[in-house]
PDB file of N, CA and C in Angstrom:
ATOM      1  N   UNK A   1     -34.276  23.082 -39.672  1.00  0.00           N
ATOM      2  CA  UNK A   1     -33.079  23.881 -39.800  1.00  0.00           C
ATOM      3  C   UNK A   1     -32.030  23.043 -40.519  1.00  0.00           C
ATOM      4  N   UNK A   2     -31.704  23.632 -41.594  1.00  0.00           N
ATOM      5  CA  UNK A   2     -30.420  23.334 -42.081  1.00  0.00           C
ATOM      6  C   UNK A   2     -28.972  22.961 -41.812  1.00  0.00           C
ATOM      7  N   UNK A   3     -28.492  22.228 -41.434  1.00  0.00           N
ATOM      8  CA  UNK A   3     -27.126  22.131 -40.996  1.00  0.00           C
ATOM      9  C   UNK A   3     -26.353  22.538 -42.112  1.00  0.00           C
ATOM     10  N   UNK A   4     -25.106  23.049 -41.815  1.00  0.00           N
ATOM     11  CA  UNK A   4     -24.176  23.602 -42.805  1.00  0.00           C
ATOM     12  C   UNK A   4     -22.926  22.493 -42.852  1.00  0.00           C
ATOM     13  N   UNK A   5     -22.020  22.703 -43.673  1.00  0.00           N
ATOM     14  CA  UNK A   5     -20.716  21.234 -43.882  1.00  0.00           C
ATOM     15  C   UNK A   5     -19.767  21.870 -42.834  1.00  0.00           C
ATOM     16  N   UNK A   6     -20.016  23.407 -42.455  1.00  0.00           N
ATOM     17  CA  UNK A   6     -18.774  23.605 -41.734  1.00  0.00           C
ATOM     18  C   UNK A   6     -19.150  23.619 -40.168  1.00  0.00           C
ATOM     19  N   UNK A   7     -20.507  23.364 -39.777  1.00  0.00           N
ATOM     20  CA  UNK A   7     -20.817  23.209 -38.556  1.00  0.00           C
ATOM     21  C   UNK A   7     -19.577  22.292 -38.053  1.00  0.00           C
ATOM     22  N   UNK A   8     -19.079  22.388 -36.281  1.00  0.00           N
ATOM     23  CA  UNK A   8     -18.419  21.518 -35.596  1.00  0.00           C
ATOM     24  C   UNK A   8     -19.342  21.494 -34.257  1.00  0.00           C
ATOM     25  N   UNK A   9     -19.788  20.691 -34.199  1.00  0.00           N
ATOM     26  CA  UNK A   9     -20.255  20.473 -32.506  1.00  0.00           C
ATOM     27  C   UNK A   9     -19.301  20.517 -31.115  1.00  0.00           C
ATOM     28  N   UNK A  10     -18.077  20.408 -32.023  1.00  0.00           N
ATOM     29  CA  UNK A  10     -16.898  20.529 -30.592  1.00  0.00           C
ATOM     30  C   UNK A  10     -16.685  21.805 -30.018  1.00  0.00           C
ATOM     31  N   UNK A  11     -17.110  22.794 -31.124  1.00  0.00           N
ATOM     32  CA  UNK A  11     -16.173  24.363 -30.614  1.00  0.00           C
ATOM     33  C   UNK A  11     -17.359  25.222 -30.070  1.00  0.00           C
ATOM     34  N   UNK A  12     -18.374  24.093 -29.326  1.00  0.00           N
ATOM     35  CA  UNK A  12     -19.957  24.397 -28.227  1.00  0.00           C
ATOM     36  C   UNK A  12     -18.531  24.377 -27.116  1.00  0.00           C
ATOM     37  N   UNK A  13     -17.842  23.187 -26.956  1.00  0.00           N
ATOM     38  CA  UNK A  13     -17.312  22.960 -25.627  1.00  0.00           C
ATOM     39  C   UNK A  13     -16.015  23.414 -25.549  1.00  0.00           C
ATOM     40  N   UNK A  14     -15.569  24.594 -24.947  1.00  0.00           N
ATOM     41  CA  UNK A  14     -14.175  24.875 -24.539  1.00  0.00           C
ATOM     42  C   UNK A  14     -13.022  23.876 -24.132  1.00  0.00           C
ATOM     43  N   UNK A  15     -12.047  24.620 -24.795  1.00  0.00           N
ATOM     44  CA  UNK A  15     -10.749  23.361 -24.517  1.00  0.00           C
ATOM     45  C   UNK A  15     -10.067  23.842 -23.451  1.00  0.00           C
ATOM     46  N   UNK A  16     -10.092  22.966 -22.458  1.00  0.00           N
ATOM     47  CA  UNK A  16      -9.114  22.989 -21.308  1.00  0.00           C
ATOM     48  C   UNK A  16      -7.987  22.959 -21.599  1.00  0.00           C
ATOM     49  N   UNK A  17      -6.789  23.931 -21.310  1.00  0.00           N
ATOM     50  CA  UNK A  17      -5.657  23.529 -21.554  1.00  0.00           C
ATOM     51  C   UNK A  17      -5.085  22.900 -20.341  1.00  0.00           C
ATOM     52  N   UNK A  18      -3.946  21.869 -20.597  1.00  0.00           N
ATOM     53  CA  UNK A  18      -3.229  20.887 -19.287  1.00  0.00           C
ATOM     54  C   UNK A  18      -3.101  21.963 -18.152  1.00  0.00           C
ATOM     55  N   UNK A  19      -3.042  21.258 -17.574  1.00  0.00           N
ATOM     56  CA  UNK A  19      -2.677  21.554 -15.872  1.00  0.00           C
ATOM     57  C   UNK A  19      -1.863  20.898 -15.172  1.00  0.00           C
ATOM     58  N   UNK A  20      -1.160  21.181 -15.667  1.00  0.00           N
ATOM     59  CA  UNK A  20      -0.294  19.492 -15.179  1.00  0.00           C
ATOM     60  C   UNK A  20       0.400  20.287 -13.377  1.00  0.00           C
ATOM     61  N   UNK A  21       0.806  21.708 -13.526  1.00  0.00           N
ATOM     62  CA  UNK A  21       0.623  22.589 -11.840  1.00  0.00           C
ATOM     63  C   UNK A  21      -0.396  21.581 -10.449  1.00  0.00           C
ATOM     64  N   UNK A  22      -1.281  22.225 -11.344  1.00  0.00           N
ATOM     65  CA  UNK A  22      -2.486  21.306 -10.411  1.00  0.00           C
ATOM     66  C   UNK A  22      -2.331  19.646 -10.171  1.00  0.00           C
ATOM     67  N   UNK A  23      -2.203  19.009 -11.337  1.00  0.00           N
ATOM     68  CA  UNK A  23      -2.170  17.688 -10.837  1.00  0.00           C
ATOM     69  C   UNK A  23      -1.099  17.156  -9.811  1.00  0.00           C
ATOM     70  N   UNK A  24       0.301  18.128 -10.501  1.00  0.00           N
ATOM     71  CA  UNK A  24       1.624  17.943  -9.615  1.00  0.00           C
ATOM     72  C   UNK A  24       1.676  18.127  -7.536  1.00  0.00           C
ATOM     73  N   UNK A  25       0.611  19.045  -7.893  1.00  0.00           N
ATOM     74  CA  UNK A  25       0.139  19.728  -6.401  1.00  0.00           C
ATOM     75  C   UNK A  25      -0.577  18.734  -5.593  1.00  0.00           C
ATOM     76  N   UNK A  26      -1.967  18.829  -6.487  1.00  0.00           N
ATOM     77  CA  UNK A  26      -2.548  17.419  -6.178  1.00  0.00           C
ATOM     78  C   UNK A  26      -2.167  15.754  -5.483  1.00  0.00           C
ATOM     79  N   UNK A  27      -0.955  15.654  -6.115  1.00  0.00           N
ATOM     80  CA  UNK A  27      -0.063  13.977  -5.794  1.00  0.00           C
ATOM     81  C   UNK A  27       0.815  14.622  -4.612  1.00  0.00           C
ATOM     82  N   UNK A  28       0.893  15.702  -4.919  1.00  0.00           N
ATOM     83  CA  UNK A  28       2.214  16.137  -3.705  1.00  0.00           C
ATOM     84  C   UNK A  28       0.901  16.406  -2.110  1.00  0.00           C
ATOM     85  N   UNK A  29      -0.526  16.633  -2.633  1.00  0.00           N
ATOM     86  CA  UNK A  29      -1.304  16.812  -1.350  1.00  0.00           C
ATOM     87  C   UNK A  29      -1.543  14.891  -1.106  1.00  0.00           C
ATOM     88  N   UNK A  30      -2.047  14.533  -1.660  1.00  0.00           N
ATOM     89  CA  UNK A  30      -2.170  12.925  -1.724  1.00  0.00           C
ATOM     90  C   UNK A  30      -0.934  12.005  -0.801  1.00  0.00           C
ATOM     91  N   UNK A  31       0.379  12.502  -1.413  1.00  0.00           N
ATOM     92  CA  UNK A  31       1.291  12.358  -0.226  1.00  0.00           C
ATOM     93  C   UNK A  31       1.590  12.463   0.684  1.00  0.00           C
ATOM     94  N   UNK A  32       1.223  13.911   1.563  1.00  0.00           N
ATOM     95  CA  UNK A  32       1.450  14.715   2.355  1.00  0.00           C
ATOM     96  C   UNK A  32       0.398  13.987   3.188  1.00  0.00           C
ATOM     97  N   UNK A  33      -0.712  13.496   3.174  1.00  0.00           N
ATOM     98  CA  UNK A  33      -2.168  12.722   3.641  1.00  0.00           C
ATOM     99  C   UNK A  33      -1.282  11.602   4.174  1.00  0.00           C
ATOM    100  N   UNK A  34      -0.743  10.706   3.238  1.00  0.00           N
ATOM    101  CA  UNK A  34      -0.436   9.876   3.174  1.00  0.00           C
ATOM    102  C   UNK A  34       0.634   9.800   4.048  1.00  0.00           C
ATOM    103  N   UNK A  35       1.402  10.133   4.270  1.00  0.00           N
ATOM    104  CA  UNK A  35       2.477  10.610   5.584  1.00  0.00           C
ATOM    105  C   UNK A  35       1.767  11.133   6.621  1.00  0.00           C
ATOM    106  N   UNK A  36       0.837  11.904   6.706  1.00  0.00           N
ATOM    107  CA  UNK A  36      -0.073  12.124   7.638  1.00  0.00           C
ATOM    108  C   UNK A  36      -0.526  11.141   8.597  1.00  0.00           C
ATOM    109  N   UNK A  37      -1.201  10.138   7.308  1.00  0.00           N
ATOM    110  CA  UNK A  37      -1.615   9.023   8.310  1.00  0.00           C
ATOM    111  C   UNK A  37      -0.931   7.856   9.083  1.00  0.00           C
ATOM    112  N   UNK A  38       0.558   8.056   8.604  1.00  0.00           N
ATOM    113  CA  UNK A  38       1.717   6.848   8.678  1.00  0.00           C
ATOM    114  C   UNK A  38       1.733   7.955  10.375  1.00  0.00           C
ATOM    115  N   UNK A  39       2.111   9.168  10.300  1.00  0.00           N
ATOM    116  CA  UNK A  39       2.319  10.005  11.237  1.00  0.00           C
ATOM    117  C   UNK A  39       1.472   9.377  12.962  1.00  0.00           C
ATOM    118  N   UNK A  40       0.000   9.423  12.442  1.00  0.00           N
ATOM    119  CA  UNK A  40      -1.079   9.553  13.182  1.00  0.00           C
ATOM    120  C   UNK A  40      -1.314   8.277  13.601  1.00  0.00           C
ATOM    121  N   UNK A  41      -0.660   7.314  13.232  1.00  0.00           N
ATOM    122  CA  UNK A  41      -0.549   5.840  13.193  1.00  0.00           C
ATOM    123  C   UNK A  41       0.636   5.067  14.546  1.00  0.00           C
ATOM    124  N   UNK A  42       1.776   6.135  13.630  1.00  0.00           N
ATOM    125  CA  UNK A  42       2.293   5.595  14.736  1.00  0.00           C
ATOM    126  C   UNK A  42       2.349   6.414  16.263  1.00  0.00           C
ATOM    127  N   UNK A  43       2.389   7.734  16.273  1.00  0.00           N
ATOM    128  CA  UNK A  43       1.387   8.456  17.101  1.00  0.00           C
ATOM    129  C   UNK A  43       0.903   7.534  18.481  1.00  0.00           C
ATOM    130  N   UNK A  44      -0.367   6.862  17.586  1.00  0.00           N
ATOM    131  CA  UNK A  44      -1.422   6.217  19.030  1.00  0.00           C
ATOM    132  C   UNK A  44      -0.889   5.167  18.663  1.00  0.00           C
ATOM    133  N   UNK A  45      -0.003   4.330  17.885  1.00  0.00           N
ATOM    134  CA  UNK A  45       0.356   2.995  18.288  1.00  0.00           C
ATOM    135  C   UNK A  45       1.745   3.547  19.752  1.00  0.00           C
ATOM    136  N   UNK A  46       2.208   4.243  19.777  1.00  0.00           N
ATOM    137  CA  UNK A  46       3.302   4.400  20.712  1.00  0.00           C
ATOM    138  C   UNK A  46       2.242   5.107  21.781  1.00  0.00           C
ATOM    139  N   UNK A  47       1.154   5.517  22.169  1.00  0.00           N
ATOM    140  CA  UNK A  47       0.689   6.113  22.949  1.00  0.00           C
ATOM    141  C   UNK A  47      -0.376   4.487  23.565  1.00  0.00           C
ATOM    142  N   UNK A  48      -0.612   3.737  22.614  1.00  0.00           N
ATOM    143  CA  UNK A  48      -1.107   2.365  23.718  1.00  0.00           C
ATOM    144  C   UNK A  48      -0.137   2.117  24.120  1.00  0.00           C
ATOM    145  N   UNK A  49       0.815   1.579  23.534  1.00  0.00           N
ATOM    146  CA  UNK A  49       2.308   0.950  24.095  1.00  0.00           C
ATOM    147  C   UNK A  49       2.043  -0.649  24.156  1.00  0.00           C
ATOM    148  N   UNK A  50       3.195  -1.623  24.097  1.00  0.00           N
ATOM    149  CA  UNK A  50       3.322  -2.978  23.876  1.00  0.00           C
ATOM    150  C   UNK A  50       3.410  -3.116  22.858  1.00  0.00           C
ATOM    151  N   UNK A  51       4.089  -2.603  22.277  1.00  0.00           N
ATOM    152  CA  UNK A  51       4.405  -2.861  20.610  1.00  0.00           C
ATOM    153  C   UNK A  51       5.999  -2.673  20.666  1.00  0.00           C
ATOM    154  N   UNK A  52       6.926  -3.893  20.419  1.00  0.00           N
ATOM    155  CA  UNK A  52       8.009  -3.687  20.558  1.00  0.00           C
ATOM    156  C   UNK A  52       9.058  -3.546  19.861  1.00  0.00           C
ATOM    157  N   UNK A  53       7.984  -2.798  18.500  1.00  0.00           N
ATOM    158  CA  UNK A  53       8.992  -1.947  17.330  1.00  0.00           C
ATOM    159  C   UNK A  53       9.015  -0.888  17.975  1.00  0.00           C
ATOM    160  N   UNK A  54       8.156  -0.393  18.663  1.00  0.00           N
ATOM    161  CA  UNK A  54       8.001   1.283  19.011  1.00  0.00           C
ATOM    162  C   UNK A  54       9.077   1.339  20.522  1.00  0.00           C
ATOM    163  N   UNK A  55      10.063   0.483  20.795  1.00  0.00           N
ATOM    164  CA  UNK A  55      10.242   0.984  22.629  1.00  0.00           C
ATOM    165  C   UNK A  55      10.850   2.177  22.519  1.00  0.00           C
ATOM    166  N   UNK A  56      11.008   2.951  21.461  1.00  0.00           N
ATOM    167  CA  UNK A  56      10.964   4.274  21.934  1.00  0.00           C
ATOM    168  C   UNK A  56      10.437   5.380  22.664  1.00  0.00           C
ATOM    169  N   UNK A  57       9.364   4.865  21.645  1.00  0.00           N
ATOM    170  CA  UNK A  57       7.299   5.436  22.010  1.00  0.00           C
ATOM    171  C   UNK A  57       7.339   5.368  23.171  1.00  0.00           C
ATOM    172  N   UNK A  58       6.852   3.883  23.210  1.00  0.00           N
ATOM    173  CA  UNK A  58       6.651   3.298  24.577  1.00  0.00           C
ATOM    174  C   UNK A  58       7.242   4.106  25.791  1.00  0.00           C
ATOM    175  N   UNK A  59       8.158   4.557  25.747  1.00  0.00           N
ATOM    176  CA  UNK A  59       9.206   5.233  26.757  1.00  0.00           C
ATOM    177  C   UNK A  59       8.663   6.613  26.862  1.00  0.00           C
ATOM    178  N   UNK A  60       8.362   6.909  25.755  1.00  0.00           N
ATOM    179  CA  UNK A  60       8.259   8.503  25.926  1.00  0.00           C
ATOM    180  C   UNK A  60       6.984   9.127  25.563  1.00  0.00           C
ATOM    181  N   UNK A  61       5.934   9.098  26.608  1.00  0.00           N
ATOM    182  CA  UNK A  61       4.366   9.284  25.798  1.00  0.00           C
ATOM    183  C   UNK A  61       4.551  10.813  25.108  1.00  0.00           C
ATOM    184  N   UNK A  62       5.232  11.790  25.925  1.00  0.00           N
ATOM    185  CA  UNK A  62       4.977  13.146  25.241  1.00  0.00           C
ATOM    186  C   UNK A  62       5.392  13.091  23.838  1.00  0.00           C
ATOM    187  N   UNK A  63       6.377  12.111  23.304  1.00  0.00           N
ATOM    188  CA  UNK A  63       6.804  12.192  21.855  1.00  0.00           C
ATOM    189  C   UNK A  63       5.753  11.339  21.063  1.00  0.00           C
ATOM    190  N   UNK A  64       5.179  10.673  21.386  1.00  0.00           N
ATOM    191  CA  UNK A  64       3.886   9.467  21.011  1.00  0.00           C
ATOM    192  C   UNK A  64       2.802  11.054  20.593  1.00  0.00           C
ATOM    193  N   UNK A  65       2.655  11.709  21.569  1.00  0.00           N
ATOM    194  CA  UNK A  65       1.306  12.401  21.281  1.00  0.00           C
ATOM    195  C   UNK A  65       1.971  13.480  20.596  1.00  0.00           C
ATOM    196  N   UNK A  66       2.937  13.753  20.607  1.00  0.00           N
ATOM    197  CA  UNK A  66       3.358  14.681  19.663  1.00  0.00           C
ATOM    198  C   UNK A  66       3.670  14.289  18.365  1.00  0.00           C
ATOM    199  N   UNK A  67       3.660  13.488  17.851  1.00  0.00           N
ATOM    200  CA  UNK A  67       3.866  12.450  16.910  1.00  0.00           C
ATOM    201  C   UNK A  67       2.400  12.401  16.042  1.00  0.00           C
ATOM    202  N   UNK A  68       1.071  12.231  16.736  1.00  0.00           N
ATOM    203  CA  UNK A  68      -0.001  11.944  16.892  1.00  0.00           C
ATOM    204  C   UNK A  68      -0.585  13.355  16.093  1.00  0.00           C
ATOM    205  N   UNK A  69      -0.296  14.761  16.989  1.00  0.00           N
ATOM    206  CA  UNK A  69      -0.796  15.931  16.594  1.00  0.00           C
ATOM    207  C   UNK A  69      -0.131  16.242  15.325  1.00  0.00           C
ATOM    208  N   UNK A  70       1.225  16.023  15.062  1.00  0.00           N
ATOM    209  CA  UNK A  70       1.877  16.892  13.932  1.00  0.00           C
ATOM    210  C   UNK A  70       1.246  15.925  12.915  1.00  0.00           C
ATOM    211  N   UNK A  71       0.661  14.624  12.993  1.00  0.00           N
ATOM    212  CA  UNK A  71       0.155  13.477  12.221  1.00  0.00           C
ATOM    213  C   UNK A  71      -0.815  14.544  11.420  1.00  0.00           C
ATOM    214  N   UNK A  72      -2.161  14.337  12.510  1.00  0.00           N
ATOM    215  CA  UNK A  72      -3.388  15.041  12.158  1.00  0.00           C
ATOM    216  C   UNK A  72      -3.194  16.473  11.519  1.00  0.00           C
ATOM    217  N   UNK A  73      -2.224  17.155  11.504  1.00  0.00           N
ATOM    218  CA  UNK A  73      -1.622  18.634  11.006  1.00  0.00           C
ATOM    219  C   UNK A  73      -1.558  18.242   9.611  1.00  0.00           C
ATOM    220  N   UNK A  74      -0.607  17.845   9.375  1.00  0.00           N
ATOM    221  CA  UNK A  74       0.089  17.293   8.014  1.00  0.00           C
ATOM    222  C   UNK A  74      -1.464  16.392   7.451  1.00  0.00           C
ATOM    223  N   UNK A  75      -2.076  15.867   8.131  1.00  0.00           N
ATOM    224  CA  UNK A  75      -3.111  15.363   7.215  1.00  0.00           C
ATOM    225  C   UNK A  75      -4.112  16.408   6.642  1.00  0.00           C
ATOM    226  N   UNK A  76      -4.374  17.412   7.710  1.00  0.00           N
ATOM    227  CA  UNK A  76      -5.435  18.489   7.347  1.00  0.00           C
ATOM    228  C   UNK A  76      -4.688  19.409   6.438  1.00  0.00           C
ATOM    229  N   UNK A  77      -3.351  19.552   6.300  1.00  0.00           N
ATOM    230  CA  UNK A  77      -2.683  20.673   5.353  1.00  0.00           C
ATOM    231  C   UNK A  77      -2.747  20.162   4.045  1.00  0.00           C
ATOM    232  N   UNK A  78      -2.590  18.254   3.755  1.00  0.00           N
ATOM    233  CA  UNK A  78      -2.869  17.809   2.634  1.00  0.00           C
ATOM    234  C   UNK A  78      -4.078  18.111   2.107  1.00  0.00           C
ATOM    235  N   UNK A  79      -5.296  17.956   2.759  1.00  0.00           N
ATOM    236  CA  UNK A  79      -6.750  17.542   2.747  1.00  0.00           C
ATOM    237  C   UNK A  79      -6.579  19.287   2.365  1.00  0.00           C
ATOM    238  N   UNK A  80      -6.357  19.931   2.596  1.00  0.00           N
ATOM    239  CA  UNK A  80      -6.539  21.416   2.118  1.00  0.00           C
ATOM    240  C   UNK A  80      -5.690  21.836   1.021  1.00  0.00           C
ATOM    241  N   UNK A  81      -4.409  21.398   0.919  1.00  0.00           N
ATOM    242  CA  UNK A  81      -3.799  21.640  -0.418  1.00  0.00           C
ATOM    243  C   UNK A  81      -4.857  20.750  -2.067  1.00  0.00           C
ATOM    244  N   UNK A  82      -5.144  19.664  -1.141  1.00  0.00           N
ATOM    245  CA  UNK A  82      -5.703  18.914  -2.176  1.00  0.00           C
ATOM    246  C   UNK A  82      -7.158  19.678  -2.720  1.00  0.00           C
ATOM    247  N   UNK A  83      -7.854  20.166  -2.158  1.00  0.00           N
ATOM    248  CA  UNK A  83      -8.965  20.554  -2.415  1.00  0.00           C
ATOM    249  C   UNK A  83      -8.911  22.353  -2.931  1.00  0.00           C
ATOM    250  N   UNK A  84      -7.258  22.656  -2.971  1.00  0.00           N
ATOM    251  CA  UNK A  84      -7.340  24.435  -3.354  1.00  0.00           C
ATOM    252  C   UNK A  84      -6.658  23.386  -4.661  1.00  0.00           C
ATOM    253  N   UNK A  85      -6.235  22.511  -5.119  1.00  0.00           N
ATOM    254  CA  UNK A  85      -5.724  22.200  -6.305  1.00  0.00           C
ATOM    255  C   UNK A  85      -6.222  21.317  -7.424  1.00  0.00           C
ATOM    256  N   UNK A  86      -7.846  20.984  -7.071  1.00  0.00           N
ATOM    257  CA  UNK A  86      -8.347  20.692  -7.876  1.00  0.00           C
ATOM    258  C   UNK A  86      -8.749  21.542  -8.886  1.00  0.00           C
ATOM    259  N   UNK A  87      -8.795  20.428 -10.295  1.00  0.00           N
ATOM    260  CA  UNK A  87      -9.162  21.126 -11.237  1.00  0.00           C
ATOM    261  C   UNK A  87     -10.790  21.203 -11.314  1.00  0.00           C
ATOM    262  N   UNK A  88     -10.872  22.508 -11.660  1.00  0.00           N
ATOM    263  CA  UNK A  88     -12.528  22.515 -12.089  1.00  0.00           C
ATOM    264  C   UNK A  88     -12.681  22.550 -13.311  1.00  0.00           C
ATOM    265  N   UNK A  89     -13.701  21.605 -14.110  1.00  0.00           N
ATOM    266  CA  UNK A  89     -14.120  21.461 -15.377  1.00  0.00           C
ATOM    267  C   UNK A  89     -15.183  22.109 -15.412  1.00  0.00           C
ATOM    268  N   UNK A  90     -15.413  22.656 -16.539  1.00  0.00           N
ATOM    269  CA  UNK A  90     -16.806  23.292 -17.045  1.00  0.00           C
ATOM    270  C   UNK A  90     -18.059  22.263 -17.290  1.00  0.00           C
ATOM    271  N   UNK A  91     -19.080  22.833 -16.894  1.00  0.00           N
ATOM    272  CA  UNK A  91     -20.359  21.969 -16.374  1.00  0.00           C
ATOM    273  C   UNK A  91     -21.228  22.116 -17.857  1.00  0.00           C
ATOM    274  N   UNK A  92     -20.921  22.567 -18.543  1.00  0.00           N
ATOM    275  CA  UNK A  92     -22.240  22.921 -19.515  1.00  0.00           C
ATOM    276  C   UNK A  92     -21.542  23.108 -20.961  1.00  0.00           C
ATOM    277  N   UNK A  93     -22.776  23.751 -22.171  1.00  0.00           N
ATOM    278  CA  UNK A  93     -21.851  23.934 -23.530  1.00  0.00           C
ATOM    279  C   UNK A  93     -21.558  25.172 -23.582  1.00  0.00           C
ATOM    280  N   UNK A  94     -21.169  25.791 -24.550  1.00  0.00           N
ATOM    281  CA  UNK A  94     -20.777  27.418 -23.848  1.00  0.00           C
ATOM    282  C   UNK A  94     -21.514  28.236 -24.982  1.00  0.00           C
ATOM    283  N   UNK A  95     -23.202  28.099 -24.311  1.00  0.00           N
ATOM    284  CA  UNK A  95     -24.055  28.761 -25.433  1.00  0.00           C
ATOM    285  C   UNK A  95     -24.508  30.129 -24.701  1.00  0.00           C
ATOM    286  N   UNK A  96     -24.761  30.760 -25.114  1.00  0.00           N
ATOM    287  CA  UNK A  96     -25.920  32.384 -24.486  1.00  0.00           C
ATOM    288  C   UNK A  96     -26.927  31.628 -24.106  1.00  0.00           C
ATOM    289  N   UNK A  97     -27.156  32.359 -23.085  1.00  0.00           N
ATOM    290  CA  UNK A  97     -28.503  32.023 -22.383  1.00  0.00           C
ATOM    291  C   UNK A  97     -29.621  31.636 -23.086  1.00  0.00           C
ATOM    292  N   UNK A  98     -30.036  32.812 -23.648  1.00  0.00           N
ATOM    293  CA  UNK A  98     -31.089  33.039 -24.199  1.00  0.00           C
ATOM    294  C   UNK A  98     -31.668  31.967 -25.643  1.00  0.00           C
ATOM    295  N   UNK A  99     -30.522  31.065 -25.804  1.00  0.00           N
ATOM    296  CA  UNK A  99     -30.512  30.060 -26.794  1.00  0.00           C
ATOM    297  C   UNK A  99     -31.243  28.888 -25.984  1.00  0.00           C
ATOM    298  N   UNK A 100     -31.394  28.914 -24.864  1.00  0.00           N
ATOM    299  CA  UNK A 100     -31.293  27.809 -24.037  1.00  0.00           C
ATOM    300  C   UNK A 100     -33.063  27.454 -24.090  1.00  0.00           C
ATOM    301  N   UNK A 101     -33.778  26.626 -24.150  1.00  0.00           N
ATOM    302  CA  UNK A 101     -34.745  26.367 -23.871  1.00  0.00           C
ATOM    303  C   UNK A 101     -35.601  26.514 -22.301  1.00  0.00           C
ATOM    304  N   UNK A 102     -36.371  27.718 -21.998  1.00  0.00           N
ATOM    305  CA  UNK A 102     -37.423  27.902 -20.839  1.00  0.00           C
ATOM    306  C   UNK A 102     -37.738  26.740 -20.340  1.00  0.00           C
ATOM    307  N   UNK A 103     -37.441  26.549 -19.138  1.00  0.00           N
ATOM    308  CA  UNK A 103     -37.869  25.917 -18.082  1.00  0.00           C
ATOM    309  C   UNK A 103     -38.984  26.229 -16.842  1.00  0.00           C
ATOM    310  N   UNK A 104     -40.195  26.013 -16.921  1.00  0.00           N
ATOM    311  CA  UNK A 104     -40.817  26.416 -15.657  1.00  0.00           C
ATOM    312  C   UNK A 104     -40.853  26.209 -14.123  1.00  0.00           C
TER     313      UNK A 104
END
């Protein structure tokens, strides 16, 4: 088969246009994790107690474990924003089927 001068092999693969929505979402779920775990941290460090940055904690277990739960919240709301805001890329070239070579 002949190749032609105006063949392009690029315009097989669709152009993504930016997303920059998604990525913005993305860093803002990455954060939200990330405070999550500062959350969930200090949480069960004030729920052992003897830590005498925390004598707040220490004093008050119901605010320790409440501290603890809204932790794990905020981590699972990231972990879920992050994963509805990924981008999906296209897996393949963008030919008709029927071009495709049989597989048994």
């Amino acid at each position: 088969m002949k190749l032609k001068g105006s063949f392009d092999a690029r315009r097989l693969r669709p152009r993504e246009p930016g997303n920059w929505g998604a990525r913005l979402a993305a860093t803002f779920a990455v954060v939200l994790c990330a405070l999550g775990t500062g959350l969930v941290f200090v949480g069960i460090a004030g729920l052992l107690g003897h830590y005498p940055a925390f004598t707040e904690l220490n004093a008050n277990r119901p605010l320790a474990a409440t501290l603890a739960v809204v932790g794990l919240l905020v981590v699972y709301l990231g972990v879920r924003l992050w994963r509805r805001s990924r981008v999906r890329r296209a897996q393949g070239l963008n030919m008709s089927p029927h071009l495709m070579k049989k597989h048994d």
